[in-house]
Protein backbone atom coordinates (compact mmCIF):
# COMPACT_ATOMS: atom_id res chain seq x y z
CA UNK A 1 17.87 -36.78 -16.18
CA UNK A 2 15.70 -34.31 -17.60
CA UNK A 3 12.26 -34.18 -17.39
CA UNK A 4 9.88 -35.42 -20.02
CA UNK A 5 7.24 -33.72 -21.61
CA UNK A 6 3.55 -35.10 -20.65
CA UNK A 7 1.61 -36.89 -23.50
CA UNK A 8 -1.74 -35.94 -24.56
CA UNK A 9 -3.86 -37.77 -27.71
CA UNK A 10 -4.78 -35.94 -30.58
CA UNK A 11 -8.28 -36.72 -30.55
CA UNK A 12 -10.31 -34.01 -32.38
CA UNK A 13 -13.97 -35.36 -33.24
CA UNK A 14 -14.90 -34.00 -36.56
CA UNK A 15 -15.70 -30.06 -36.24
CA UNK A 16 -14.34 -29.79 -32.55
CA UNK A 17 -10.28 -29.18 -33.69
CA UNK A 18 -9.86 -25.96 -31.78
CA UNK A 19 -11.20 -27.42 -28.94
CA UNK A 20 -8.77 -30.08 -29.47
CA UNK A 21 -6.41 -27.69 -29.56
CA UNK A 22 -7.30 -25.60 -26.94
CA UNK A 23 -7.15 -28.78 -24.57
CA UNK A 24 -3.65 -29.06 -26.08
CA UNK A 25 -2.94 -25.70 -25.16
CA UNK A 26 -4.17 -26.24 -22.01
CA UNK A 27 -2.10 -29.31 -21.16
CA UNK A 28 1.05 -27.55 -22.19
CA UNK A 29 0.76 -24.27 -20.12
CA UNK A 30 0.05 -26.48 -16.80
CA UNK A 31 2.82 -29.34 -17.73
CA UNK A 32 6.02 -28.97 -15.80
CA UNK A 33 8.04 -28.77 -18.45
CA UNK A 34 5.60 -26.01 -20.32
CA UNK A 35 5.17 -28.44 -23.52
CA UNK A 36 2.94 -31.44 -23.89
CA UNK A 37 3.96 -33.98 -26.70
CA UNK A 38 1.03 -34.74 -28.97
CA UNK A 39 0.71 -38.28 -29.94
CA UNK A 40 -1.15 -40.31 -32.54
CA UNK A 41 -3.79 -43.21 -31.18
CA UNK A 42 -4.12 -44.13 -35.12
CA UNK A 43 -4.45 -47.68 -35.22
CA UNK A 44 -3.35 -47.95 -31.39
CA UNK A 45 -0.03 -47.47 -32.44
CA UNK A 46 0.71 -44.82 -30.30
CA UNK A 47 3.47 -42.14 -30.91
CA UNK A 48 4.71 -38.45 -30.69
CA UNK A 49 3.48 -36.39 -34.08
CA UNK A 50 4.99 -33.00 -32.48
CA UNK A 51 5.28 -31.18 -29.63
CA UNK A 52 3.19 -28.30 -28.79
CA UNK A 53 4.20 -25.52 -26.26
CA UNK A 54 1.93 -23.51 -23.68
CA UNK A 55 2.99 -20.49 -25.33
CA UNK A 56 1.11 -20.92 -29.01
CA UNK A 57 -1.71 -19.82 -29.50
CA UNK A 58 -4.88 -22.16 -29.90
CA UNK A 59 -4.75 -21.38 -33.69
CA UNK A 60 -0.78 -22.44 -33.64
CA UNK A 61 -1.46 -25.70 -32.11
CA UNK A 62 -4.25 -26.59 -34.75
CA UNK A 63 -2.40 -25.20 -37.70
CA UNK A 64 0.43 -27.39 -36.38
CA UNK A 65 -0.95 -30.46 -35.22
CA UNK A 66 -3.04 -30.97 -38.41
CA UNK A 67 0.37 -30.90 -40.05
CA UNK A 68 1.70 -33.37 -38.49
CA UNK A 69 -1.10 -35.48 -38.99
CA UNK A 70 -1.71 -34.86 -42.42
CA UNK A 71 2.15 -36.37 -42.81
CA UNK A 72 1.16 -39.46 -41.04
């Protein structure tokens, strides 16, 4: 079975989204499987929006994590 991807919330407070992603980024160059999928606590209904992978850049992972939440 392969190996799944660890989850981390999107959870940017407002003004701290490159921190948010850089936490992201983080989480996805120390995960086993090198990506971390980002998921949604809108409304505690918790699922995947993308997947991010330890090698974007910070500015990547905001550009597209925002877009994924912006389609929510």
């Amino acid at each position: 079975m392969a190996e799944k991807n660890p989850q981390r919330f999107d959870n940017p407070t407002p003004g701290m989204q490159h921190d948010n992603a850089l936490q992201l980024q983080h989480g996805a160059q120390t995960s086993t499987t090198g990506q971390v999928d980002v998921q949604s606590g809108h409304n505690g209904n918790h699922h995947t929006i993308t997947t991010v992978s330890g090698t974007q850049s910070a500015d990547e992972i905001q550009a597209q994590v925002e877009q994924a939440r912006n389609k929510q």
